[in-house]
PDB file of N, CA and C in Angstrom:
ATOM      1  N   UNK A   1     106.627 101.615  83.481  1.00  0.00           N
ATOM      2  CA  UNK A   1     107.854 102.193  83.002  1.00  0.00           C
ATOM      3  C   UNK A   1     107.847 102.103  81.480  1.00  0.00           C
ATOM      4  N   UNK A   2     107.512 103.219  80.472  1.00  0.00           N
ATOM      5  CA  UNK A   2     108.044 103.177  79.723  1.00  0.00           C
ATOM      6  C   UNK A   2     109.342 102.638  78.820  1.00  0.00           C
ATOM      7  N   UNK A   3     108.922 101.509  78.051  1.00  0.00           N
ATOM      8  CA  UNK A   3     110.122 101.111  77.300  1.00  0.00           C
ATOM      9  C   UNK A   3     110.647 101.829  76.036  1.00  0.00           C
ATOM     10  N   UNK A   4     111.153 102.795  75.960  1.00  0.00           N
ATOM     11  CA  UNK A   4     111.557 103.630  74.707  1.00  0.00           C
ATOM     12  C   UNK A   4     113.079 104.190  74.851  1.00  0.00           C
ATOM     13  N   UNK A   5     113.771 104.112  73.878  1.00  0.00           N
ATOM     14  CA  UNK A   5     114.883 104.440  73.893  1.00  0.00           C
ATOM     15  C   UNK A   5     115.632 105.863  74.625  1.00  0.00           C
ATOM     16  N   UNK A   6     116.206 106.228  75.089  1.00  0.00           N
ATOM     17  CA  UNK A   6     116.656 106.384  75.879  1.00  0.00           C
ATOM     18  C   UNK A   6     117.623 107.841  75.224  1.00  0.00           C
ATOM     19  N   UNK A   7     117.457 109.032  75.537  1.00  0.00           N
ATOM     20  CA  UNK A   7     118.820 110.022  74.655  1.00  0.00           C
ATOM     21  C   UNK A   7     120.452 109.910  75.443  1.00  0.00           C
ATOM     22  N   UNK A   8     119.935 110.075  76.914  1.00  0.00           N
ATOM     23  CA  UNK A   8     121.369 109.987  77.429  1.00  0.00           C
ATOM     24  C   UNK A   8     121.160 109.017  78.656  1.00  0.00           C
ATOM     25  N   UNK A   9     121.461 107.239  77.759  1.00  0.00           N
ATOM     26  CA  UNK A   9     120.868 106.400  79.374  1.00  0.00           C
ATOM     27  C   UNK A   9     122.079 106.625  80.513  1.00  0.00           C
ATOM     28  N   UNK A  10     122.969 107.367  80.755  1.00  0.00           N
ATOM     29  CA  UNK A  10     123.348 107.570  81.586  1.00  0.00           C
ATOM     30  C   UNK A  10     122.922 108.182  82.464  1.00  0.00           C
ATOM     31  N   UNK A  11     122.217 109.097  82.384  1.00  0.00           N
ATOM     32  CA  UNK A  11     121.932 109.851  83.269  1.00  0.00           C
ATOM     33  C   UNK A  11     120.366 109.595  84.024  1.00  0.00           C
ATOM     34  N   UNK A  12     120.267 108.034  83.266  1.00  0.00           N
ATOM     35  CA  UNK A  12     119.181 107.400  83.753  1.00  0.00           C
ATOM     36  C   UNK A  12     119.555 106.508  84.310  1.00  0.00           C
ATOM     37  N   UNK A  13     120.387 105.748  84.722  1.00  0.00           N
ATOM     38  CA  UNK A  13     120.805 104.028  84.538  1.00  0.00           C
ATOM     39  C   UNK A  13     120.306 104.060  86.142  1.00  0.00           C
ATOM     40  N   UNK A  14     119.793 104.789  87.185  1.00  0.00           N
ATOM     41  CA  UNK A  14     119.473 104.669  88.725  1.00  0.00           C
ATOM     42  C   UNK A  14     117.928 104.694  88.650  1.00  0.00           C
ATOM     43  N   UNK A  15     117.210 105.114  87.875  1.00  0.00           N
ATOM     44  CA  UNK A  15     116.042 104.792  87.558  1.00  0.00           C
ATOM     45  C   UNK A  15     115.145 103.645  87.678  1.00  0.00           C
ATOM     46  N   UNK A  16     115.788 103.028  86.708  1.00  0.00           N
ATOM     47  CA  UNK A  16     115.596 101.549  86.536  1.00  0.00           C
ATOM     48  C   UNK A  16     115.796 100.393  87.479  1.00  0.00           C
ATOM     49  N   UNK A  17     116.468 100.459  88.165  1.00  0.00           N
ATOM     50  CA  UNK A  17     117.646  99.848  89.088  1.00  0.00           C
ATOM     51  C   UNK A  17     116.813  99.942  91.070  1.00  0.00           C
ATOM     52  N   UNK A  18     115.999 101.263  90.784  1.00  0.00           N
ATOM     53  CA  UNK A  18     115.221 101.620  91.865  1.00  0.00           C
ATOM     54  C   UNK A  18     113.910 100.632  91.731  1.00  0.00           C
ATOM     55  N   UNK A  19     113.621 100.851  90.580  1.00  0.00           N
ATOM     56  CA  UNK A  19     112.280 100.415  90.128  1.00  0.00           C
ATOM     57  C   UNK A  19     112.660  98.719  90.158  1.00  0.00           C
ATOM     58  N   UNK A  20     113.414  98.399  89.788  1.00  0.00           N
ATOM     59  CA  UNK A  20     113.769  96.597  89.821  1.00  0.00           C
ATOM     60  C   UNK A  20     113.808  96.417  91.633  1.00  0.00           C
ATOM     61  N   UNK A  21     114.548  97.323  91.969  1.00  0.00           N
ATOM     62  CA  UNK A  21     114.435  96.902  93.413  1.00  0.00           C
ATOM     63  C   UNK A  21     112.908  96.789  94.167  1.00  0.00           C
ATOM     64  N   UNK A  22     112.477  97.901  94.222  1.00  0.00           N
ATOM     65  CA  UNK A  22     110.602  97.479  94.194  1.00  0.00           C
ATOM     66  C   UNK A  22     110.294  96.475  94.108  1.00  0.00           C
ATOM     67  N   UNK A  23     110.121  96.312  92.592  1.00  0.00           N
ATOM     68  CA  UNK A  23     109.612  94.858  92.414  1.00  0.00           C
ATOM     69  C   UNK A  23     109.975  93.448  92.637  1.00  0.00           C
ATOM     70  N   UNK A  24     111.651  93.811  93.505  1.00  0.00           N
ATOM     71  CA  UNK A  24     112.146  92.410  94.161  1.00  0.00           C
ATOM     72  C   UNK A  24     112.806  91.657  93.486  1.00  0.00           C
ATOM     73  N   UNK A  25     113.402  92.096  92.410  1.00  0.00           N
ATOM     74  CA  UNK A  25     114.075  91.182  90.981  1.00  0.00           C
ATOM     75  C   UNK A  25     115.473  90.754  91.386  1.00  0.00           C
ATOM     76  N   UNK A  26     115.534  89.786  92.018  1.00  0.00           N
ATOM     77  CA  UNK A  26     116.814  89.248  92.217  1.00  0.00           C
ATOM     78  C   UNK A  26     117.932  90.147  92.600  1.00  0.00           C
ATOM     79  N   UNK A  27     117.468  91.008  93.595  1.00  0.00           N
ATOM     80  CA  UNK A  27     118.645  92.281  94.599  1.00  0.00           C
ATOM     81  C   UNK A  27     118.746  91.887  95.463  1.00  0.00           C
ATOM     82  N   UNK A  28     117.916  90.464  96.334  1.00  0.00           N
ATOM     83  CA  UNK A  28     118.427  90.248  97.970  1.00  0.00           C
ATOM     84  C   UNK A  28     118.031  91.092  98.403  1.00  0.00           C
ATOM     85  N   UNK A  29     117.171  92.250  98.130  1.00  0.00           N
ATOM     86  CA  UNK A  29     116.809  92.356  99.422  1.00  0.00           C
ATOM     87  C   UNK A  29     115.011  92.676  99.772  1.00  0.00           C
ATOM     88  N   UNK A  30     114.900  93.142 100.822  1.00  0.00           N
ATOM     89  CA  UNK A  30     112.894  92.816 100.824  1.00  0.00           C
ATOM     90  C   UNK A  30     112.557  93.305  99.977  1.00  0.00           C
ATOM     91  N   UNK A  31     111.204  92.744  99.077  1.00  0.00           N
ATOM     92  CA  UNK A  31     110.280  93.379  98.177  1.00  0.00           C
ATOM     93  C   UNK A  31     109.699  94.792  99.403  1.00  0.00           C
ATOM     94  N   UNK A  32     109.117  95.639  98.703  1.00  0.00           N
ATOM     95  CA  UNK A  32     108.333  96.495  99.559  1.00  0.00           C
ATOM     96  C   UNK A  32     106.875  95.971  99.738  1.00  0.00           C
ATOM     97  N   UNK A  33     106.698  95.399 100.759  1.00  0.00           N
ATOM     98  CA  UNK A  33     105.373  94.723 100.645  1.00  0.00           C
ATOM     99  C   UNK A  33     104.367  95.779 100.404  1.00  0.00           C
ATOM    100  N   UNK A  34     104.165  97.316 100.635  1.00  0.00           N
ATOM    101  CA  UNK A  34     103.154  97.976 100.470  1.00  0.00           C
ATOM    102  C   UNK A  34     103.356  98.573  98.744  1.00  0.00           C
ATOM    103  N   UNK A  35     103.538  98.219  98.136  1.00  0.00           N
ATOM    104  CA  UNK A  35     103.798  98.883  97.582  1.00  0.00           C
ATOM    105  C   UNK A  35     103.725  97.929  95.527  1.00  0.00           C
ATOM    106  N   UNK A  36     102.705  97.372  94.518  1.00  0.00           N
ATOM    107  CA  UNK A  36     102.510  96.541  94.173  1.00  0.00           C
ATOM    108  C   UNK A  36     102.800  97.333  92.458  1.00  0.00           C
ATOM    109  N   UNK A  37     103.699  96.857  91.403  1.00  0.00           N
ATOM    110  CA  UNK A  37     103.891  97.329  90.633  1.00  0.00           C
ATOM    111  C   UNK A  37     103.010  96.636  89.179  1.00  0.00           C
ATOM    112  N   UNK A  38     102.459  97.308  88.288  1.00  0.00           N
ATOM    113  CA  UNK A  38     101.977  96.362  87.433  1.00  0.00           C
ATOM    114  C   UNK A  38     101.915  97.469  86.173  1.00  0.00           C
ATOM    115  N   UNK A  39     102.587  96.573  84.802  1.00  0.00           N
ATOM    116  CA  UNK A  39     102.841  97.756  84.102  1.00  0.00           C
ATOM    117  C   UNK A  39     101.991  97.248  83.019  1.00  0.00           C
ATOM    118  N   UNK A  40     101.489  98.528  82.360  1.00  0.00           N
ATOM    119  CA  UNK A  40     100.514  98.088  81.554  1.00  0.00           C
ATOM    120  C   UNK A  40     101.370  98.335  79.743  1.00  0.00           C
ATOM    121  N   UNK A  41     101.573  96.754  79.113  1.00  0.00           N
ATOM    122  CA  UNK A  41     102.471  97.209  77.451  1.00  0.00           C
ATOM    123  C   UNK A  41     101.579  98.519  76.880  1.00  0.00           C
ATOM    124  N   UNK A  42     102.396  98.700  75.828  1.00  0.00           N
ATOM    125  CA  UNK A  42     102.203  99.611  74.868  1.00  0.00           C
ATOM    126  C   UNK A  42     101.470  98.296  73.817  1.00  0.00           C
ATOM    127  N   UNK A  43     101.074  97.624  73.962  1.00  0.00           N
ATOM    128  CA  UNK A  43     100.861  96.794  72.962  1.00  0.00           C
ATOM    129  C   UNK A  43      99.421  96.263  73.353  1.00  0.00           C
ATOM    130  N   UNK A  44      99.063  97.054  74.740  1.00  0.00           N
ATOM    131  CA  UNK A  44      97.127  97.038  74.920  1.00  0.00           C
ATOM    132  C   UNK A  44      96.708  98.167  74.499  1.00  0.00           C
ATOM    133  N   UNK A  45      97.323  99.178  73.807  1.00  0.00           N
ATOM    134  CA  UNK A  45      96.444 100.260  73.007  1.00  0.00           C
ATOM    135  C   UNK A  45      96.590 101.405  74.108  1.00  0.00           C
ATOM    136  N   UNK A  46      95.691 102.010  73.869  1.00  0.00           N
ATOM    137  CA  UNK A  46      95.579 103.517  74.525  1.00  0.00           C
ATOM    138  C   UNK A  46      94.842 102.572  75.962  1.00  0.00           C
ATOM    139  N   UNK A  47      94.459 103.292  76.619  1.00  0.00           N
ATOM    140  CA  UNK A  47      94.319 102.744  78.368  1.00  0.00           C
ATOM    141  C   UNK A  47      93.587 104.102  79.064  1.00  0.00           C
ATOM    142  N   UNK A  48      92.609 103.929  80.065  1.00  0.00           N
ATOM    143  CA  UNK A  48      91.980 105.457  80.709  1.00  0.00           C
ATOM    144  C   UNK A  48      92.680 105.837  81.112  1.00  0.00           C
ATOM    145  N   UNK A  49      92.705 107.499  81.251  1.00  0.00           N
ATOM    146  CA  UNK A  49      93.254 108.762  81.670  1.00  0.00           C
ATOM    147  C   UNK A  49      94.941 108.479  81.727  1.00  0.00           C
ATOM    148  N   UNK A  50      95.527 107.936  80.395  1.00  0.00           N
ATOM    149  CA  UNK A  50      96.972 107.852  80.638  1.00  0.00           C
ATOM    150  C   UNK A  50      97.799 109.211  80.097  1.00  0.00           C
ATOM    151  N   UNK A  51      96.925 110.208  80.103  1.00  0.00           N
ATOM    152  CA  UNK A  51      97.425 111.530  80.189  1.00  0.00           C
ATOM    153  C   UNK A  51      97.840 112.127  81.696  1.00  0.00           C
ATOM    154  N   UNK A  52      97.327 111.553  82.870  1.00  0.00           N
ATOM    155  CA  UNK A  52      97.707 112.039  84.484  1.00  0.00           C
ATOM    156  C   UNK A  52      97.716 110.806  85.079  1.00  0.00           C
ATOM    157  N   UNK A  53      98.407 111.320  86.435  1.00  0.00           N
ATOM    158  CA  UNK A  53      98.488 110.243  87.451  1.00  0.00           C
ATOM    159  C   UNK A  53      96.904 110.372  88.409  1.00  0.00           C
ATOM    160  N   UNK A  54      96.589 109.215  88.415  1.00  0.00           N
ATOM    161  CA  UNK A  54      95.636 108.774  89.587  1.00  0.00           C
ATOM    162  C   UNK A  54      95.728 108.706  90.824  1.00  0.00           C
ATOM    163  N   UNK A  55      95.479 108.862  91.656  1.00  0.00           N
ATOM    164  CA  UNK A  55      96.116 107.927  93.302  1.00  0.00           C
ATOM    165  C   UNK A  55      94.561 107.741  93.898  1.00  0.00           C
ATOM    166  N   UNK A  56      94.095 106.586  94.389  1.00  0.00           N
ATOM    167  CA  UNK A  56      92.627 106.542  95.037  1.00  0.00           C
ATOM    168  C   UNK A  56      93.579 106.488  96.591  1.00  0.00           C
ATOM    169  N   UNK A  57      93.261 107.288  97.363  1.00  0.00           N
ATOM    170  CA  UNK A  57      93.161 106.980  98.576  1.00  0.00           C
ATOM    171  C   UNK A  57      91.910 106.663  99.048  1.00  0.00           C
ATOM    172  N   UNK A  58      92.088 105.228 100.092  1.00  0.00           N
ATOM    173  CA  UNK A  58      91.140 104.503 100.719  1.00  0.00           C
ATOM    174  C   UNK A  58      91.444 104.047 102.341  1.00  0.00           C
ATOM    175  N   UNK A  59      90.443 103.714 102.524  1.00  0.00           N
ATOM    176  CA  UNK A  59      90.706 102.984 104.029  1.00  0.00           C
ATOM    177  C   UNK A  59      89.286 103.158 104.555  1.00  0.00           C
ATOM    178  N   UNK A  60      89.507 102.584 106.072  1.00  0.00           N
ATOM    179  CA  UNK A  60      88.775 101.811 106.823  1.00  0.00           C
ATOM    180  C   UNK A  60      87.196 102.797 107.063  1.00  0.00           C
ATOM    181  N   UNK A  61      87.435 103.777 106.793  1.00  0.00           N
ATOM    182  CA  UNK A  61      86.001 105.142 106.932  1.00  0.00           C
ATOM    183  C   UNK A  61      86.021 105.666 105.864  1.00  0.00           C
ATOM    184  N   UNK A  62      85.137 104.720 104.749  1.00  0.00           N
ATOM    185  CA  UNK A  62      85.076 105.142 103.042  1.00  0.00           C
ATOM    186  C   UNK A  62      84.727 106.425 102.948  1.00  0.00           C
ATOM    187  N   UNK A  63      83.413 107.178 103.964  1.00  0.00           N
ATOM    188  CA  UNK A  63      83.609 108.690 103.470  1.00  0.00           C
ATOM    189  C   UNK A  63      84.833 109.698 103.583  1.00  0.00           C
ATOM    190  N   UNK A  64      86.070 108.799 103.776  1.00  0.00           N
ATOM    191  CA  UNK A  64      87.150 109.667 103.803  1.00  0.00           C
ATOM    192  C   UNK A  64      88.445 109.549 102.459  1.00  0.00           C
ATOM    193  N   UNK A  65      87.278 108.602 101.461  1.00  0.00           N
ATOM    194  CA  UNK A  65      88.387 108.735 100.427  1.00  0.00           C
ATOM    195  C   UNK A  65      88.330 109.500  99.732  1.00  0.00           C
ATOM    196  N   UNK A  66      89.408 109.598  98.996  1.00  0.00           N
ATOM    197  CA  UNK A  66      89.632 110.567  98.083  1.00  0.00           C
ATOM    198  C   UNK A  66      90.612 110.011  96.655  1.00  0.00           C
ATOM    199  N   UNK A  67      90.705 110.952  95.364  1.00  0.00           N
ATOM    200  CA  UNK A  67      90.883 110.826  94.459  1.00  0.00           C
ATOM    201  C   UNK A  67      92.003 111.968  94.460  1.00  0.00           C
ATOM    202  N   UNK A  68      93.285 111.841  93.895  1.00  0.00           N
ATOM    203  CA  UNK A  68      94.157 112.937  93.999  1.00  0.00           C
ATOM    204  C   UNK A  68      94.666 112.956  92.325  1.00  0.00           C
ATOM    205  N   UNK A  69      94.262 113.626  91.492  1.00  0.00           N
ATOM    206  CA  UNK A  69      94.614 113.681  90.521  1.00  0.00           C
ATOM    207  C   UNK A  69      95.703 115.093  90.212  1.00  0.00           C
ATOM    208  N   UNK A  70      97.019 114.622  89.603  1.00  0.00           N
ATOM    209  CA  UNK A  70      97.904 115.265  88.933  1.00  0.00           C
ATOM    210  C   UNK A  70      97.996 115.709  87.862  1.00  0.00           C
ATOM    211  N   UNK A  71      97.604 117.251  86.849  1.00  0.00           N
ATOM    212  CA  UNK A  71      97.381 117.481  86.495  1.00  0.00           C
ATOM    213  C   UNK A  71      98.016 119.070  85.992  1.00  0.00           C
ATOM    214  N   UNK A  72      97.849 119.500  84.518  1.00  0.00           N
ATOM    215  CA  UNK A  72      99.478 120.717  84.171  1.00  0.00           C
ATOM    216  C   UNK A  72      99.028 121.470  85.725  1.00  0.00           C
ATOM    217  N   UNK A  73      97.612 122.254  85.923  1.00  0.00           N
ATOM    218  CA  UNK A  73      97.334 122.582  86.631  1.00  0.00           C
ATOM    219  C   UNK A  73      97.950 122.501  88.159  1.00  0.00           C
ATOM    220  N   UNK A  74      98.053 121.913  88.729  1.00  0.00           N
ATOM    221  CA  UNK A  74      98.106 121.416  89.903  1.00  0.00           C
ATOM    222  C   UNK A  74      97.551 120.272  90.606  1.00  0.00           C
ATOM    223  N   UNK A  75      97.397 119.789  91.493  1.00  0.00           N
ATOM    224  CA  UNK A  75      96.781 118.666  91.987  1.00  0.00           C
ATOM    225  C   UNK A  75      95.404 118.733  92.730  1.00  0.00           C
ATOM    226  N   UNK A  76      94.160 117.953  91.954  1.00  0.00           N
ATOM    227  CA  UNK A  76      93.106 118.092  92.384  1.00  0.00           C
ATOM    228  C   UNK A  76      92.538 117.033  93.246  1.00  0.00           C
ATOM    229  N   UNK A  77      91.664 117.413  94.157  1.00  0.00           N
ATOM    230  CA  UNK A  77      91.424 116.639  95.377  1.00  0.00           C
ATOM    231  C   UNK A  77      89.984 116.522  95.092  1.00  0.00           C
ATOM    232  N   UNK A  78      89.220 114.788  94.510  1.00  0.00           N
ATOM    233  CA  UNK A  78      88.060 114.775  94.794  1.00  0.00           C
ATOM    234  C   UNK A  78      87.760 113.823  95.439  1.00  0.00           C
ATOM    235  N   UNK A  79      86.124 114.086  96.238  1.00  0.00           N
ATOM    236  CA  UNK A  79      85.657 113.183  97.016  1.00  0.00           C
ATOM    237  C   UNK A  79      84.446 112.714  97.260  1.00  0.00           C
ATOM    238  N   UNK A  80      83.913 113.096  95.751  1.00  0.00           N
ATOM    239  CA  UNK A  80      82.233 113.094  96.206  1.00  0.00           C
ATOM    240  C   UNK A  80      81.894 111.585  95.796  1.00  0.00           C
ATOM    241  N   UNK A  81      80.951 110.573  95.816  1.00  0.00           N
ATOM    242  CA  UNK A  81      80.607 109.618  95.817  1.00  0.00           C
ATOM    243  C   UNK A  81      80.957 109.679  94.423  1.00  0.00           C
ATOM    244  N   UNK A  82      80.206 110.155  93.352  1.00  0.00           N
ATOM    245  CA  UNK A  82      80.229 109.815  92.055  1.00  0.00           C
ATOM    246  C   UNK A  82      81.701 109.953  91.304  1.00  0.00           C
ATOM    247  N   UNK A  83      82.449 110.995  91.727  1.00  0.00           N
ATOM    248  CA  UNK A  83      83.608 111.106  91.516  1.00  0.00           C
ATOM    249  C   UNK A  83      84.452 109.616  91.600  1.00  0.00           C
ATOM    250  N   UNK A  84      84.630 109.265  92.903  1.00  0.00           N
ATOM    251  CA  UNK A  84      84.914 108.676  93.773  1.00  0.00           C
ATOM    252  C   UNK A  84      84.963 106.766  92.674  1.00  0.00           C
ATOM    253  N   UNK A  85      83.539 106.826  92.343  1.00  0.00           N
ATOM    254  CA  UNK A  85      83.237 105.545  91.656  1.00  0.00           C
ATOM    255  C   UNK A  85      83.645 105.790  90.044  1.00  0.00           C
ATOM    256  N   UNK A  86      83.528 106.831  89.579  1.00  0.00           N
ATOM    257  CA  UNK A  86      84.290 107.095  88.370  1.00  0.00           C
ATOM    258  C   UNK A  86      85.821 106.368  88.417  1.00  0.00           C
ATOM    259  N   UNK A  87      86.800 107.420  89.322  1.00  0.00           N
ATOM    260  CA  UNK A  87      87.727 106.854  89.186  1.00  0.00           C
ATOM    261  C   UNK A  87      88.334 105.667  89.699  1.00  0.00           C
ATOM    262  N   UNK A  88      87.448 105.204  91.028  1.00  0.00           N
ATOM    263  CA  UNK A  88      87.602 103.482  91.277  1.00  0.00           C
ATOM    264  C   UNK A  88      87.536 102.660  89.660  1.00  0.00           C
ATOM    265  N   UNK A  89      86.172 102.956  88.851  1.00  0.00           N
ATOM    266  CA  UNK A  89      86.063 102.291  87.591  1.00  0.00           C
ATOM    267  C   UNK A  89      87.447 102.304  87.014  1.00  0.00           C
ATOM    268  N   UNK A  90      88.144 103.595  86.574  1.00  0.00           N
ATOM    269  CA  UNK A  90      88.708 103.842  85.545  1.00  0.00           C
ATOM    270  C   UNK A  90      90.516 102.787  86.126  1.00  0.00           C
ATOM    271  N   UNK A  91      90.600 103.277  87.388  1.00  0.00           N
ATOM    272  CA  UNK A  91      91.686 102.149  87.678  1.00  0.00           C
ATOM    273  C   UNK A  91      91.171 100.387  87.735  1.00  0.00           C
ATOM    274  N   UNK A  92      90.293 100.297  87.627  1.00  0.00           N
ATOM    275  CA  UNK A  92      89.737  98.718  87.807  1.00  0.00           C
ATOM    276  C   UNK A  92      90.297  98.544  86.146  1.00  0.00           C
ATOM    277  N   UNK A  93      89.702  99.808  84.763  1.00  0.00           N
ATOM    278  CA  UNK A  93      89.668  99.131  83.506  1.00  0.00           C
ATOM    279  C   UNK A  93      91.124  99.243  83.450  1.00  0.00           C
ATOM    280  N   UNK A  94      92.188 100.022  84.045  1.00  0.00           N
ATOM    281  CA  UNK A  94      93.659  99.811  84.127  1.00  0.00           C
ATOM    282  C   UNK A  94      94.089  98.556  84.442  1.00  0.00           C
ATOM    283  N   UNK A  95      93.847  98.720  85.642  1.00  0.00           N
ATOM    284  CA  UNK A  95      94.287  96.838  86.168  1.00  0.00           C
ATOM    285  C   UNK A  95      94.207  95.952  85.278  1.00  0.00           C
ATOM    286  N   UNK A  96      92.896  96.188  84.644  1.00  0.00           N
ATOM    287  CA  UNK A  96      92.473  94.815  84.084  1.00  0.00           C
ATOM    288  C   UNK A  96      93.266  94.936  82.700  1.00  0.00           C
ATOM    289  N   UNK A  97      93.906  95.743  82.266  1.00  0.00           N
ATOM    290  CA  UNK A  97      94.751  95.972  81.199  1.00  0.00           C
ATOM    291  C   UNK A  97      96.539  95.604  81.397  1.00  0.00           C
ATOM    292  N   UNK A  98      96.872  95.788  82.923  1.00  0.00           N
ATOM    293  CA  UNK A  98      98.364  95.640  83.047  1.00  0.00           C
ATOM    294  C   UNK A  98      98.811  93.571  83.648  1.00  0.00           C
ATOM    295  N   UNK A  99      99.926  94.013  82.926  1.00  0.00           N
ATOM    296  CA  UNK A  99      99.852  92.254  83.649  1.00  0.00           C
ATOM    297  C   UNK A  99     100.404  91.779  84.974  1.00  0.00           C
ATOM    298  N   UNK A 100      99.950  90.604  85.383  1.00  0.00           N
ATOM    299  CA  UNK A 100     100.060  90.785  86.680  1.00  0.00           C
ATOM    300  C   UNK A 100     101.227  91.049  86.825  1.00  0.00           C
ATOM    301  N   UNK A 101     101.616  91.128  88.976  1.00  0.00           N
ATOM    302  CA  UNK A 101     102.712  91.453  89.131  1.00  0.00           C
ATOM    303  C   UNK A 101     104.260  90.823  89.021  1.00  0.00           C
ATOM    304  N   UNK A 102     104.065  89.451  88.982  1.00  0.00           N
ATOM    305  CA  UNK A 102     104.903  88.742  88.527  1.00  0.00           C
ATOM    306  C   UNK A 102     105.568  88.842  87.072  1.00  0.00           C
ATOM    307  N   UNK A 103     104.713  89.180  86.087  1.00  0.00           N
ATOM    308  CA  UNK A 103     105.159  89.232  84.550  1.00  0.00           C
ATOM    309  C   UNK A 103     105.726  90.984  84.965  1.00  0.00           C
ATOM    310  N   UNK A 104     104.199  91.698  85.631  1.00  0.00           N
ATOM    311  CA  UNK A 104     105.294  93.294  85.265  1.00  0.00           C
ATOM    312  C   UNK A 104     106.403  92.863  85.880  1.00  0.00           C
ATOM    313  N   UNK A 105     107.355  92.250  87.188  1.00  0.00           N
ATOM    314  CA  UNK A 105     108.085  92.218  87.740  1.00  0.00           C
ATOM    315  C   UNK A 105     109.572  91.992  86.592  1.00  0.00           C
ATOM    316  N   UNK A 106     108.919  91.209  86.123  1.00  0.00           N
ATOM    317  CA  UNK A 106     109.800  90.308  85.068  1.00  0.00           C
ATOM    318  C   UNK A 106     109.866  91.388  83.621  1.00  0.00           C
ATOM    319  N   UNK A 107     108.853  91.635  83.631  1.00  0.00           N
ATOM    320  CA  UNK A 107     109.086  92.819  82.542  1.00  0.00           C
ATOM    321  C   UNK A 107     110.246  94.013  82.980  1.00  0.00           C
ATOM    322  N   UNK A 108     110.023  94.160  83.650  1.00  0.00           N
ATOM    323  CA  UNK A 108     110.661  95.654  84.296  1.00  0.00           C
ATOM    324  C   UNK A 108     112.704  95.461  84.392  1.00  0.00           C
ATOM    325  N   UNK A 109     112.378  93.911  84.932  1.00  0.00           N
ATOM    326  CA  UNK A 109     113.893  92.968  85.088  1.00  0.00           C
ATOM    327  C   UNK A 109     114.365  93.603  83.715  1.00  0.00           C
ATOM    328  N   UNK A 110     113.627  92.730  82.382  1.00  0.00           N
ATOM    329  CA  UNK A 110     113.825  92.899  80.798  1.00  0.00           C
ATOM    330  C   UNK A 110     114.649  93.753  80.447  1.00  0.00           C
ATOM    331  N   UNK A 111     113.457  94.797  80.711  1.00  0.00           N
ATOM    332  CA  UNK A 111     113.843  96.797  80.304  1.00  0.00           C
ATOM    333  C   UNK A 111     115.026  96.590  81.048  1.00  0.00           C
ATOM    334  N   UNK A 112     115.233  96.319  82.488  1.00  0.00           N
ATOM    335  CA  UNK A 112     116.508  97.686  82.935  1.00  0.00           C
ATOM    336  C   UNK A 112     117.669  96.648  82.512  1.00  0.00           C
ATOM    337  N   UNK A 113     117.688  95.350  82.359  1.00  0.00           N
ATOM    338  CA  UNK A 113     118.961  94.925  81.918  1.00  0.00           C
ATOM    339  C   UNK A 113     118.934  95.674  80.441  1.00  0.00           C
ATOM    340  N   UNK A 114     118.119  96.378  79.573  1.00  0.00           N
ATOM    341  CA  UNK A 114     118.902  96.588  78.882  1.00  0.00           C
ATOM    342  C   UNK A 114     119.394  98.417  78.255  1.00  0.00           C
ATOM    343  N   UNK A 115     119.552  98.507  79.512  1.00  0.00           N
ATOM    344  CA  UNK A 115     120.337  99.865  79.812  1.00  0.00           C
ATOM    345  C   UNK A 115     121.123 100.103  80.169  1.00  0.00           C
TER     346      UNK A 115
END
C-alpha cells in the first residue's frame, strides 16, 4: 500500500480499513489465512517489475503453472519453463525486499490510522 498523501481521503477511508482487516490488526476478527500481505517501503529503492502486477500460480502438477501478468495491454498468460523461473526469481528478489508479515502488518496498522 502506498503511503502518499491522499487528494480526497474520503473517498478512500474503506480502503485502508479492508486492507488492515487482512492483515488481522486488532478487528477481532479471523486473519485470512490464505492470503499473506508484505509491503515492500519506498525506502528499498526501485524493486523488479514494480511497473505491473505479478500473480505466479502454482500447485501440486508444476507443468500447470502459470505466470499472469497485468499489463496497459491486457493480461498475459505465461507458462513455459524459462518464463516460469524468470518470474519465480523476480518475486523471490521482491520478497526478499518487503518486510516480513508482522512489520508489513504493523506498517499498514501505521498508514491507515492516519487517514
Amino acid at each position: 500500500m502506498p503511503h502518499r498523501p491522499l487528494r480526497r481521503p474520503e473517498g478512500h477511508r474503506h480502503h485502508p480499513t479492508h486492507a488492515d482487516h487482512v492483515c488481522a490488526a486488532e478487528s477481532g476478527r479471523p486473519r485470512q489465512e490464505h492470503i499473506t500481505v508484505r509491503v515492500i517501503p519506498f525506502g528499498s529503492g526501485a524493486f523488479p517489475s514494480s511497473g505491473q502486477a505479478i500473480v505466479h500460480l502454482s500447485g501440486p502438477v508444476p507443468h500447470l503453472d502459470t505466470v499472469e501478468l497485468d499489463t496497459d495491454h491486457g493480461s498475459e498468460f505465461l507458462d513455459t519453463q524459462p518464463q516460469l523461473t524468470r518470474y519465480r526469481s523476480t518475486l523471490d528478489r521482491m520478497e526478499a525486499l518487503a518486510l516480513e508479515p508482522t512489520a508489513s502488518r504493523d506498517m499498514v496498522h501505521h498508514v491507515t490510522q492516519g487517514i
